[in-house]
N, C-alpha and C. Protein backbone atom coordinates (compact mmCIF):
# COMPACT_ATOMS: atom_id res chain seq x y z
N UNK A 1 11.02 33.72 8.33
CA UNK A 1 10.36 33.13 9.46
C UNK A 1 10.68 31.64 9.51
N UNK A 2 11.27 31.20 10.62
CA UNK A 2 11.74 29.72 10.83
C UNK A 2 9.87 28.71 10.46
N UNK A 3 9.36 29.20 11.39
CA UNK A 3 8.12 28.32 11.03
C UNK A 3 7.65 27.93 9.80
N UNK A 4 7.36 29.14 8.83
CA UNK A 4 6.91 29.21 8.02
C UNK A 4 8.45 28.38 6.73
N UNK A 5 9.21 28.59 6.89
CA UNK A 5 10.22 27.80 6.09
C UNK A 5 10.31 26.44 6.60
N UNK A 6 9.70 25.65 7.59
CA UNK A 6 9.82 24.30 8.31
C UNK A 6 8.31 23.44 7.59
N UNK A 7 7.34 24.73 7.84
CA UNK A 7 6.27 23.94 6.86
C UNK A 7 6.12 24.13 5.21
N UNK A 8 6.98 24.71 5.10
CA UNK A 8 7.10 24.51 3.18
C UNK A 8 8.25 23.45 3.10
N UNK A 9 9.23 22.95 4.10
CA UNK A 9 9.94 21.82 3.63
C UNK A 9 9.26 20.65 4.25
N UNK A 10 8.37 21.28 5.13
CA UNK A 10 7.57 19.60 5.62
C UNK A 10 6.60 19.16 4.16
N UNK A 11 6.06 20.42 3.81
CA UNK A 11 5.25 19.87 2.45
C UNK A 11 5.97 19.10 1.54
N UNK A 12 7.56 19.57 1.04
CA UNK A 12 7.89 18.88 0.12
C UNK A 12 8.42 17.43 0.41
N UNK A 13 9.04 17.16 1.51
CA UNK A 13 9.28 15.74 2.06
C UNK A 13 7.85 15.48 2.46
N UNK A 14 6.87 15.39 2.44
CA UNK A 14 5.74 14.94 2.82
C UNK A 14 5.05 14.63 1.13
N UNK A 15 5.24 15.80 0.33
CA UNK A 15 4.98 15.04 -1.34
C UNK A 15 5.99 14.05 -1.74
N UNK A 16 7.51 14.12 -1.36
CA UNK A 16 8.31 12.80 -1.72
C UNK A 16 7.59 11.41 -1.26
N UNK A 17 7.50 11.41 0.05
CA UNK A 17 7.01 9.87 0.74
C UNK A 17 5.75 9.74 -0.14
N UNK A 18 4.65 10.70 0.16
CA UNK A 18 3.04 10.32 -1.10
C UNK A 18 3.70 9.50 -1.62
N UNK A 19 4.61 10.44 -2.86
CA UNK A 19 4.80 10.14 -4.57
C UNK A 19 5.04 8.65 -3.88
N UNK A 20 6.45 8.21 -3.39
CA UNK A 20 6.97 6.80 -3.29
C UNK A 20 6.11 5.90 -2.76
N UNK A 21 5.48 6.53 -1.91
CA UNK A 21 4.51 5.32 -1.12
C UNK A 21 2.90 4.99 -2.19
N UNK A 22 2.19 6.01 -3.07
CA UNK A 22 2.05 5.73 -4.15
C UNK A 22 2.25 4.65 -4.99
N UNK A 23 3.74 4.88 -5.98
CA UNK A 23 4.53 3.88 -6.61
C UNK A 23 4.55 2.80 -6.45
N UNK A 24 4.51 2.30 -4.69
CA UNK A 24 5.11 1.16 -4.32
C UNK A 24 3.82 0.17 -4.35
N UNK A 25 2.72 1.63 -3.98
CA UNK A 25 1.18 0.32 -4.07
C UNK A 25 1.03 -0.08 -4.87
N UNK A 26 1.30 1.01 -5.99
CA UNK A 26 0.57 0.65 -7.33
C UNK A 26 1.24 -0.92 -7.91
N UNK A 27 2.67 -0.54 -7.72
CA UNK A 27 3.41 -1.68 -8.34
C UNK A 27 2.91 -3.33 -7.55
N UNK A 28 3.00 -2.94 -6.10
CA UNK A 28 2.68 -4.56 -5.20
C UNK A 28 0.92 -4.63 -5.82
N UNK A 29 0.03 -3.97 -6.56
CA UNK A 29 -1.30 -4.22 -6.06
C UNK A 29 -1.33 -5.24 -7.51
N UNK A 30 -0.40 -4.57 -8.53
CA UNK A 30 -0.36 -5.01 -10.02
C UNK A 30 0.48 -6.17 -10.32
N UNK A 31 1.60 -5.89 -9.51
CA UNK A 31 2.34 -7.59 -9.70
C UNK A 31 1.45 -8.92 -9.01
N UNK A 32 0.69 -8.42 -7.83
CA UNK A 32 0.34 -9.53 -7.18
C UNK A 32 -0.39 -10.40 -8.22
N UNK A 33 -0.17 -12.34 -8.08
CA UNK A 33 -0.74 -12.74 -8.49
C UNK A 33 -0.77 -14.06 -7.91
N UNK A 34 -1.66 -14.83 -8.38
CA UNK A 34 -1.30 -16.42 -7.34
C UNK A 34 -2.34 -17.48 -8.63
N UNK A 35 -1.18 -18.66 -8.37
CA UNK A 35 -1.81 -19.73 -9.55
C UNK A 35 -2.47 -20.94 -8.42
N UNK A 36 -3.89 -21.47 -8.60
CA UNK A 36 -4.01 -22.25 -7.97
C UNK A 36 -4.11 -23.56 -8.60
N UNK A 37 -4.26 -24.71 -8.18
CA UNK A 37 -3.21 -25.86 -8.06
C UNK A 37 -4.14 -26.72 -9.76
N UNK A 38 -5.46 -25.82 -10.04
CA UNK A 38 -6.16 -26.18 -10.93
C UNK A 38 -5.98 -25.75 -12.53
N UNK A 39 -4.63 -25.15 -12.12
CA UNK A 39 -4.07 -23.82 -13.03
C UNK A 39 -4.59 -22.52 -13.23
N UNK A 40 -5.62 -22.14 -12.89
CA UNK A 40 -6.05 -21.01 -13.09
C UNK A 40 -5.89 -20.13 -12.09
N UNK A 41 -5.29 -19.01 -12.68
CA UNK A 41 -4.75 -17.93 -11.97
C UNK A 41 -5.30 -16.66 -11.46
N UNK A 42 -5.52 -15.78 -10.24
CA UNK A 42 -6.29 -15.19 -9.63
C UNK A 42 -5.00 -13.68 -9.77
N UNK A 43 -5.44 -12.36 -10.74
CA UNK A 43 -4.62 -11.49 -10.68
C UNK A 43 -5.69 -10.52 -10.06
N UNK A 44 -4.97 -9.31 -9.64
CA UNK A 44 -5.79 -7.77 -9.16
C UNK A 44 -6.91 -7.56 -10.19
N UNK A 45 -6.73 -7.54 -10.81
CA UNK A 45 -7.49 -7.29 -11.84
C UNK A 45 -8.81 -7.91 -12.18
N UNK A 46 -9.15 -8.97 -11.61
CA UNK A 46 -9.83 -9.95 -11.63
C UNK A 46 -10.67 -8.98 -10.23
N UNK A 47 -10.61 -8.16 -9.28
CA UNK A 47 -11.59 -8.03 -8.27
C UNK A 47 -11.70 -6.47 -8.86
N UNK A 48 -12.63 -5.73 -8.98
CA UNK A 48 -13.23 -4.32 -9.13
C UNK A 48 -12.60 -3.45 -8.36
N UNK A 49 -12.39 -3.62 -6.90
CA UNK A 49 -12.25 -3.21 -5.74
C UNK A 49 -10.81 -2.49 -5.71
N UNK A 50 -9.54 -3.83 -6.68
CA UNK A 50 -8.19 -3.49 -6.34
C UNK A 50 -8.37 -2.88 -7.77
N UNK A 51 -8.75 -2.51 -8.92
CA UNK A 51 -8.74 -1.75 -9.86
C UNK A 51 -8.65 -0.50 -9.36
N UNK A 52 -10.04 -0.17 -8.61
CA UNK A 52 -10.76 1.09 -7.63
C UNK A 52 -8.85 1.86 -7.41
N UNK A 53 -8.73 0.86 -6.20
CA UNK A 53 -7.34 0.81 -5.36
C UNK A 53 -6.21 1.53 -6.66
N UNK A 54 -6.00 0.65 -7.53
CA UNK A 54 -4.72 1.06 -8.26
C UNK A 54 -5.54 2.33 -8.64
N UNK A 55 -6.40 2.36 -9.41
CA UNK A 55 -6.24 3.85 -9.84
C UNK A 55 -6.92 5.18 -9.10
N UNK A 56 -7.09 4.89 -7.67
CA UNK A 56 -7.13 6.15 -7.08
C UNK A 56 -5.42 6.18 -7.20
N UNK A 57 -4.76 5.40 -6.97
CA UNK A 57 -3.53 5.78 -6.02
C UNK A 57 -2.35 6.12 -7.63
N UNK A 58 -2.72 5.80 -8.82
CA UNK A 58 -2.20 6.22 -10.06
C UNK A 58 -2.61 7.40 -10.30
N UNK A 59 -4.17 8.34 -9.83
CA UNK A 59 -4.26 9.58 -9.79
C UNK A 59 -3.84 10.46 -8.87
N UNK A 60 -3.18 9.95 -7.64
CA UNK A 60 -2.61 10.63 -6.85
C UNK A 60 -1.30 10.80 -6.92
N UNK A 61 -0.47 9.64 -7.32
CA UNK A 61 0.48 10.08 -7.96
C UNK A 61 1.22 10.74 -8.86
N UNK A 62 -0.30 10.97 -10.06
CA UNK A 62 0.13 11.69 -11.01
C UNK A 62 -0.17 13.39 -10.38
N UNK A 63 -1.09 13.75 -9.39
CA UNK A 63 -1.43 14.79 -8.82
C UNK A 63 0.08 15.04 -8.01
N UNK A 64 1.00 13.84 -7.25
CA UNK A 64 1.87 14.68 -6.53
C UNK A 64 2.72 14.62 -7.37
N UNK A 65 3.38 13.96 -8.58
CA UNK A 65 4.40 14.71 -9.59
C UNK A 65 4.25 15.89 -10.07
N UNK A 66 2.84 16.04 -10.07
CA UNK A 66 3.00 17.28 -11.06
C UNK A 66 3.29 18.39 -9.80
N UNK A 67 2.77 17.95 -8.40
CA UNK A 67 2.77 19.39 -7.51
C UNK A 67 4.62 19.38 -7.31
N UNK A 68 5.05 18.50 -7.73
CA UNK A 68 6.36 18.14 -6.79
C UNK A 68 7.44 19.10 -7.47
N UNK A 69 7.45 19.86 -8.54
CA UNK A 69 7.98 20.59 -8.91
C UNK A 69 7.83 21.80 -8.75
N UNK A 70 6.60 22.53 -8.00
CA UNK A 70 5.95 23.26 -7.56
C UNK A 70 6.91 23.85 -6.23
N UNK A 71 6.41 22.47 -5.72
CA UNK A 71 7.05 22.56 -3.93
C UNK A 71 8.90 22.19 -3.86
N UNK A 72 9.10 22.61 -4.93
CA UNK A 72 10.84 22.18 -4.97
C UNK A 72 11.07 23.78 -5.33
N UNK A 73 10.56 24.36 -6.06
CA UNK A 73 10.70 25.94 -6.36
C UNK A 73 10.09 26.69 -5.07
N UNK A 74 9.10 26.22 -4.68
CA UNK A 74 8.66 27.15 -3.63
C UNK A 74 9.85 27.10 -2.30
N UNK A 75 10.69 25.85 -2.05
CA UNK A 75 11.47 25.57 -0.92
C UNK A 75 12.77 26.49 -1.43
N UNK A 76 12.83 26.26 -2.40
CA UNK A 76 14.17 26.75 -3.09
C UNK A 76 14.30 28.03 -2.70
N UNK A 77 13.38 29.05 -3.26
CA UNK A 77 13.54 30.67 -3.33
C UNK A 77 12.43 31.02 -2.54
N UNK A 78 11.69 30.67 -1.43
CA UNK A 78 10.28 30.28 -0.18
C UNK A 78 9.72 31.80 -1.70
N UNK A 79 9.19 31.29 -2.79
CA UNK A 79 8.51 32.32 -3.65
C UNK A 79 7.76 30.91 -4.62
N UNK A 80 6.46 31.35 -4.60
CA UNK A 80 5.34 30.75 -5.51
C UNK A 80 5.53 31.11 -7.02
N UNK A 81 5.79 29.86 -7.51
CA UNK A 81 6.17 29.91 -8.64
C UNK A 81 5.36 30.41 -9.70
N UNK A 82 4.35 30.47 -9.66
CA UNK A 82 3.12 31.42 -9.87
C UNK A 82 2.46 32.39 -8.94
N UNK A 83 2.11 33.39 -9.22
CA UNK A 83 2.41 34.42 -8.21
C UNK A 83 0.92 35.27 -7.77
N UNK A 84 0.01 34.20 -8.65
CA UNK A 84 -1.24 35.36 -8.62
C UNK A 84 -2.12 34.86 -7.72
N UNK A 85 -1.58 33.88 -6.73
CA UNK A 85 -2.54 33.63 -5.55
C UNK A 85 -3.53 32.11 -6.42
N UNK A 86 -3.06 31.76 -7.15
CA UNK A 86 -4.37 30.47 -7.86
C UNK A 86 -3.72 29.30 -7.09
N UNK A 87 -2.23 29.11 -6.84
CA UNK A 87 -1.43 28.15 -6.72
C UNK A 87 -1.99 27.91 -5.26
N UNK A 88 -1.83 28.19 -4.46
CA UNK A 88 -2.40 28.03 -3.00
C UNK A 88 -3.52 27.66 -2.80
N UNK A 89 -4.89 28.02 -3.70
CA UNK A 89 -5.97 27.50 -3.83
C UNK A 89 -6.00 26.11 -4.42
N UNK A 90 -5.41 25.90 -5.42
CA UNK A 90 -5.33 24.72 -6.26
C UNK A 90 -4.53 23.44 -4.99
N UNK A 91 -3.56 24.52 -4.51
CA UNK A 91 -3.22 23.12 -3.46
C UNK A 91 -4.02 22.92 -2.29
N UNK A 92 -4.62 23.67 -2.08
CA UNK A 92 -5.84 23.36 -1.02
C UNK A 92 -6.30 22.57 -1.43
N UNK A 93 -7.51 22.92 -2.31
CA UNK A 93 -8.35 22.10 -2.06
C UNK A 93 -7.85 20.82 -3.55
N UNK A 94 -6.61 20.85 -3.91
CA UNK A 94 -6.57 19.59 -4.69
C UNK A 94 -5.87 18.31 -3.43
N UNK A 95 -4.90 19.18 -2.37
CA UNK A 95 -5.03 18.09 -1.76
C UNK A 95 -6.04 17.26 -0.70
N UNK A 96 -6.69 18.11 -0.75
CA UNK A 96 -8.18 17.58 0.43
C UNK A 96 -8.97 16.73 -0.78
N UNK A 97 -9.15 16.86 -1.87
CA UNK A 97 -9.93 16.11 -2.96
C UNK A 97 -8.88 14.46 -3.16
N UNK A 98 -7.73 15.05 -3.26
CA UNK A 98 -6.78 13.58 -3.18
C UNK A 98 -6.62 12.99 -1.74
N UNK A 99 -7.00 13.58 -1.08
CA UNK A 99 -6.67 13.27 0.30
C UNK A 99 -7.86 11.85 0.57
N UNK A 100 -9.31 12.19 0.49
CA UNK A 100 -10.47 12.06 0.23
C UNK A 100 -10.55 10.74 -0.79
N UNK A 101 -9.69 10.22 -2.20
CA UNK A 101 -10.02 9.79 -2.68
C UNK A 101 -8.73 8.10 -2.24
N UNK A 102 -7.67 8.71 -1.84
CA UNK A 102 -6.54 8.29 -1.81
C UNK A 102 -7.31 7.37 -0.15
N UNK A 103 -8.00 7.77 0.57
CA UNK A 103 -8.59 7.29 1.74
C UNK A 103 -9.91 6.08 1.56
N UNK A 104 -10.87 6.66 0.25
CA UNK A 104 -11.85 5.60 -0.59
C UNK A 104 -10.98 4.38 -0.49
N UNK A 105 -10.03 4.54 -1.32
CA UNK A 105 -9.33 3.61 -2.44
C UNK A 105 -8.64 2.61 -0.61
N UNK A 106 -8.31 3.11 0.50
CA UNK A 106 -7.86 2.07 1.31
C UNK A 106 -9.07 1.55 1.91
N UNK A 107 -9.94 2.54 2.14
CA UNK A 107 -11.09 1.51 2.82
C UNK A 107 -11.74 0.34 2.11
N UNK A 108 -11.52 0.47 0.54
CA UNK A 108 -12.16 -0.45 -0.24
C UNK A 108 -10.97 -1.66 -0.18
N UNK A 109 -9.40 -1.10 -0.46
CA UNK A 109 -8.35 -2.05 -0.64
C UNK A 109 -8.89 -2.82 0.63
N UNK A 110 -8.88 -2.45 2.02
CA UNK A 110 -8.91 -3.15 3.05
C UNK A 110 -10.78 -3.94 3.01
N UNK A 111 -11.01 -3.45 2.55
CA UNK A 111 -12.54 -4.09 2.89
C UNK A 111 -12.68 -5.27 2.20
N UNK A 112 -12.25 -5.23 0.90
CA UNK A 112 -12.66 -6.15 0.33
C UNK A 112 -11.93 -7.65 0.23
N UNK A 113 -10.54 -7.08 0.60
CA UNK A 113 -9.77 -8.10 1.36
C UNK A 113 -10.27 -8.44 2.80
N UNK A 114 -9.86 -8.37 3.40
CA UNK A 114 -10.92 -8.79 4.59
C UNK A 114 -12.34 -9.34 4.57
N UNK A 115 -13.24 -9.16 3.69
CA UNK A 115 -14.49 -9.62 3.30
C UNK A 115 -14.06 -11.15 2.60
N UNK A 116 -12.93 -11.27 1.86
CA UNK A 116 -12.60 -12.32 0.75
C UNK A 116 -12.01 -13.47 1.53
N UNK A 117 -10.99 -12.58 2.78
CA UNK A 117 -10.56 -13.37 3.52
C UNK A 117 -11.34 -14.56 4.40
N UNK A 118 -12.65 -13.61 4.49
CA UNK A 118 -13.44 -14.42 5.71
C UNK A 118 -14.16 -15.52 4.64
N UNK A 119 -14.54 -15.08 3.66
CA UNK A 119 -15.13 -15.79 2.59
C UNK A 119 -15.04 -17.46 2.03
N UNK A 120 -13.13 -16.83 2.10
CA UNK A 120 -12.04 -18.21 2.00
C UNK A 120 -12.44 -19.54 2.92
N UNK A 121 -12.24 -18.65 4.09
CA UNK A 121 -12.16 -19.57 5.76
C UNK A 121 -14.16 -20.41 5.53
N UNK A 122 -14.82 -19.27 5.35
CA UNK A 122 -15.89 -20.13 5.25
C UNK A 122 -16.05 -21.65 3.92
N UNK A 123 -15.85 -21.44 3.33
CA UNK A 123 -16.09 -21.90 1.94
C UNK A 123 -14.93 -23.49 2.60
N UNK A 124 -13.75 -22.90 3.21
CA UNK A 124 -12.95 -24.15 3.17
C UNK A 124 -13.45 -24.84 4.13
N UNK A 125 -14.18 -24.66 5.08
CA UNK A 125 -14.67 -25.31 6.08
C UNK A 125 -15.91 -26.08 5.54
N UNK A 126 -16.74 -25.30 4.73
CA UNK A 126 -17.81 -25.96 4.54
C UNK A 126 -17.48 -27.07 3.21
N UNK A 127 -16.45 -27.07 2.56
CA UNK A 127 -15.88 -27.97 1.55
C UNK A 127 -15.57 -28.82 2.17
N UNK A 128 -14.46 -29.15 3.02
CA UNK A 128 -14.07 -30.45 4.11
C UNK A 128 -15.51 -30.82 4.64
N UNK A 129 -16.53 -30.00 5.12
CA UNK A 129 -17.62 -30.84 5.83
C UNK A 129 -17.96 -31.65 4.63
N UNK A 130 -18.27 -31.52 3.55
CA UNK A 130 -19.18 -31.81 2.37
C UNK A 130 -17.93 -32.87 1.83
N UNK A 131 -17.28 -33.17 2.67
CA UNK A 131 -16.33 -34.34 2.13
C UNK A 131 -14.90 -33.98 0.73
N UNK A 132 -14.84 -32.94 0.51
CA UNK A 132 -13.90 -32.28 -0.03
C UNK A 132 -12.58 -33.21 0.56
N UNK A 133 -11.44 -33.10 0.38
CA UNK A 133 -9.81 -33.11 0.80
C UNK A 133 -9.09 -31.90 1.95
N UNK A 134 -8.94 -32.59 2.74
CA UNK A 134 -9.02 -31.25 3.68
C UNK A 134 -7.66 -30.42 3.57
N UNK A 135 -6.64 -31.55 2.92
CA UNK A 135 -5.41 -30.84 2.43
C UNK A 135 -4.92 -29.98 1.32
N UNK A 136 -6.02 -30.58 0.49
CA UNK A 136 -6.10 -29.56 -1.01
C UNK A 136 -7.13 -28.69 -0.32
N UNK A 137 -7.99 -28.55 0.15
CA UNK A 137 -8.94 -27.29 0.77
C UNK A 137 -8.03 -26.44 1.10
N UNK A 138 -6.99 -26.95 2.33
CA UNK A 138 -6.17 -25.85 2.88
C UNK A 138 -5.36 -25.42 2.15
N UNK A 139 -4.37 -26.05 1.43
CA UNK A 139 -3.30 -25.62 0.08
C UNK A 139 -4.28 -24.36 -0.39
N UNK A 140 -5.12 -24.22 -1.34
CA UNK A 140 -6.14 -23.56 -1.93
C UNK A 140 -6.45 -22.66 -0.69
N UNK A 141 -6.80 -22.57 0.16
CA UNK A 141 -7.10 -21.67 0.94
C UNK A 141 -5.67 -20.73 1.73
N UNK A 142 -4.63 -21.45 1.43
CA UNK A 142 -3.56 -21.07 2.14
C UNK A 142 -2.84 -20.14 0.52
N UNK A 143 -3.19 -20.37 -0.31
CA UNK A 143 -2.69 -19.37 -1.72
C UNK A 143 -3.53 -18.62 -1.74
N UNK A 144 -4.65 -18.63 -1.63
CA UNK A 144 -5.79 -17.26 -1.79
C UNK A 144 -5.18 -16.65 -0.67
N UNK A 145 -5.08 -17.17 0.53
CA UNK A 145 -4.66 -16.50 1.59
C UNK A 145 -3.17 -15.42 1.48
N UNK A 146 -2.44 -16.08 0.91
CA UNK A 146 -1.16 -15.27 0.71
C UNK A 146 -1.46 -14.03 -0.40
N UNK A 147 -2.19 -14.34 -1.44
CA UNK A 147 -2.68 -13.44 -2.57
C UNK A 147 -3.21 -11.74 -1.75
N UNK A 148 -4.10 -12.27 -0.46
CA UNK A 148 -4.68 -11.73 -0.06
C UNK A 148 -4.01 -10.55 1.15
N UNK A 149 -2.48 -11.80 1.35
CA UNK A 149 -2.26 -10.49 2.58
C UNK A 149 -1.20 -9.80 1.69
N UNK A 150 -0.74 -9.93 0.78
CA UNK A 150 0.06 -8.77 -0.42
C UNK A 150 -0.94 -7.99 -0.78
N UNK A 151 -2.06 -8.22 -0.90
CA UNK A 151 -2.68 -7.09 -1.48
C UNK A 151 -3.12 -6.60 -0.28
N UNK A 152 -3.32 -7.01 1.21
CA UNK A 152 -3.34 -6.21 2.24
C UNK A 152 -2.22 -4.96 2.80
N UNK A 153 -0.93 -5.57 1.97
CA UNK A 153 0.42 -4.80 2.64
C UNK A 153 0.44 -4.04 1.31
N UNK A 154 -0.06 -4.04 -0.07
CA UNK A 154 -0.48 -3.06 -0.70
C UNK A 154 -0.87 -1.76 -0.44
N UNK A 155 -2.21 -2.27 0.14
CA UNK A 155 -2.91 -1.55 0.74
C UNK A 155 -2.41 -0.39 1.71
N UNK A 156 -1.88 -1.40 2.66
CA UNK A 156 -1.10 -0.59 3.97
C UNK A 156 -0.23 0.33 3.32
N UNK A 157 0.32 0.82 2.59
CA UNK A 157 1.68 1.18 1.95
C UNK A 157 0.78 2.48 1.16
N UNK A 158 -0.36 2.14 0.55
CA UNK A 158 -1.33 3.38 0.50
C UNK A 158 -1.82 3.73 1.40
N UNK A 159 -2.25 3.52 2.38
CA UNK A 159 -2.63 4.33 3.96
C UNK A 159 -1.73 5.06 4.43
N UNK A 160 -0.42 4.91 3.84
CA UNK A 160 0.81 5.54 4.02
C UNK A 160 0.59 6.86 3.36
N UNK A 161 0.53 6.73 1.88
CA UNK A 161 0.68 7.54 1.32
C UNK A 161 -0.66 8.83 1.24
N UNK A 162 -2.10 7.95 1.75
CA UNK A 162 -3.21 8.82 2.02
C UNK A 162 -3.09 9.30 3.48
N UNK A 163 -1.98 9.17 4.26
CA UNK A 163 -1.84 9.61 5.26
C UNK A 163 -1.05 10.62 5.22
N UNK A 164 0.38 10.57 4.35
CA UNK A 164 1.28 12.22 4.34
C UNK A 164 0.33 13.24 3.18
N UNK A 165 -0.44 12.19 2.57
CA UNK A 165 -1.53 13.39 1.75
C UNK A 165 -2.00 14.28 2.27
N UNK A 166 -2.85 13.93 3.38
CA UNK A 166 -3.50 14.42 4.90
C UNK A 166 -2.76 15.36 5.37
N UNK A 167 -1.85 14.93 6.09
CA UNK A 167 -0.89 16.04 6.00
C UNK A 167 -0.40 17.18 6.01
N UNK A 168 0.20 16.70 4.44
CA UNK A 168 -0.20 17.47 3.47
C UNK A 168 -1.07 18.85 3.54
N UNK A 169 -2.18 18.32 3.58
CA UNK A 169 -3.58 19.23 3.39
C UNK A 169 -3.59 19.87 4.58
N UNK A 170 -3.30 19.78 5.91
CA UNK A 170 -3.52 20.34 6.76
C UNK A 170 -2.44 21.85 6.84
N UNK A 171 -1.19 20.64 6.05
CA UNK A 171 -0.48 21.90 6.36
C UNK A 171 -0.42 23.25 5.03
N UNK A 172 -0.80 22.52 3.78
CA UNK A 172 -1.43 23.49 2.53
C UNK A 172 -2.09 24.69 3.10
N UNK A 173 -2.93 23.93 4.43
CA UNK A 173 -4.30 25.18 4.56
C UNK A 173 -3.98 26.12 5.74
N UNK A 174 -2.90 25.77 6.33
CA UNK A 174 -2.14 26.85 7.19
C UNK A 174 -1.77 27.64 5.99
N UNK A 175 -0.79 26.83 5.22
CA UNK A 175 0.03 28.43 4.48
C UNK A 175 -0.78 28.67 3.37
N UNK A 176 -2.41 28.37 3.09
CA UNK A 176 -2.77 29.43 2.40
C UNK A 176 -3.95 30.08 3.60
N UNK A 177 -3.90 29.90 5.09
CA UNK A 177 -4.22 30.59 5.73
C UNK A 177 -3.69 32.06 6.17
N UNK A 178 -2.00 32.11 5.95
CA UNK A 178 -1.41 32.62 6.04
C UNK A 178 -1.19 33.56 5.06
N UNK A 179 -1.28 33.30 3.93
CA UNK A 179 -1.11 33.80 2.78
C UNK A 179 -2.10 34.62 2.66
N UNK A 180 -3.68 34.27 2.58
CA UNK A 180 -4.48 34.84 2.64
C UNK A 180 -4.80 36.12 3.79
N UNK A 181 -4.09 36.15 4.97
CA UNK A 181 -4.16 36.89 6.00
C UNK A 181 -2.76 38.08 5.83
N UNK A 182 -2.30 37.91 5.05
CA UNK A 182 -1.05 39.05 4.57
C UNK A 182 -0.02 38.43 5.60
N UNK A 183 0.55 37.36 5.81
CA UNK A 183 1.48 36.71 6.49
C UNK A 183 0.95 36.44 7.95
N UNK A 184 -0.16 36.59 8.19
CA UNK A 184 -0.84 36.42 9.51
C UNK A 184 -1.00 35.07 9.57
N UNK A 185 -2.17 34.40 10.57
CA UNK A 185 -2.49 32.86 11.21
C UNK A 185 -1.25 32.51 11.69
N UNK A 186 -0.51 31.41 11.50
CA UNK A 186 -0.02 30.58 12.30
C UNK A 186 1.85 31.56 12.26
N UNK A 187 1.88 32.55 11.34
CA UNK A 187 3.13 32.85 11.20
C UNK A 187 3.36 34.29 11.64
N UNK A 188 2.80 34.79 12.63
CA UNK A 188 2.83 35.68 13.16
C UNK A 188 4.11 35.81 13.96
């Protein structure tokens, strides 16, 4: 069946992009760092939020390596590499559980940037009123600022990857709709 062979290779190019788009957060959320002019340095690690962030998106990656060998056998010979019907369940509902967590981890990446951002803008304004340097205010506000939109395009790059998760899941639950119906639902 053409259909049914179009959505078992959409699954597996749809676990490639995850896996990479994954990788790429994890790596931009962990390199980011910024020194301010007092020497002390502001890394991910330092906010709760981008911890949250890296390791939903380090458990989702380790969830689509391991499926990714799965969905390379299943495209290969369109046959479940385990055969007793568990495999279809397990990808159901493991990708709706990663789907779910991989989605946490951006609303927090984005929230709490955006919350920090506005934070910045206040704080530098009310420093120049209070007679602060309005050029070292902005320097300092213009490095938090940059800190802040890498870990925003972090972020974005996991919305990526909690988005082909999604996917993903929608299309998992056709073909274990299908599966479950003796080749019936969408592959009739």
């Amino acid at each position: 069946m053409a259909s049914k062979e179009i959505v078992i290779n959409s699954v597996l190019v749809l676990r490639v992009i995850t896996l990479l788009a994954l990788a790429a957060s994890v790596v931009l959320l962990v390199l980011n760092n910024c020194k301010l002019s007092d020497g002390a340095k502001i890394f991910f690690a330092d906010l709760h939020a981008y911890w949250y962030a890296v390791a939903v998106a380090g458990v989702g990656f380790i969830y689509t390596l391991i499926q990714l060998p799965f969905a390379v056998y299943h495209v290969s010979t369109e046959k479940r590499w385990i055969r007793n019907g568990c495999l279809p369940e397990f990808d159901f509902y493991g990708d709706k559980v990663i789907s779910f967590l991989l989605a946490s981890g951006v609303g927090v990446g984005f929230g709490v940037t955006f919350e920090l951002k506005r934070y910045f803008d206040v704080v530098s304004v009310v420093a120049v009123a209070l007679g602060a340097n309005a050029a070292e205010v902005d320097e300092e506000r213009s490095k938090a600022s940059h800190f802040l939109d890498r870990e925003n395009i972090a972020t974005g790059i996991l919305l990526v990857g909690f988005v082909t998760m999604a996917i993903t899941s929608i299309l998992t639950s056709i073909m274990k709709s299908a599966s479950t119906k003796g080749g019936g639902g969408f592959f009739r």
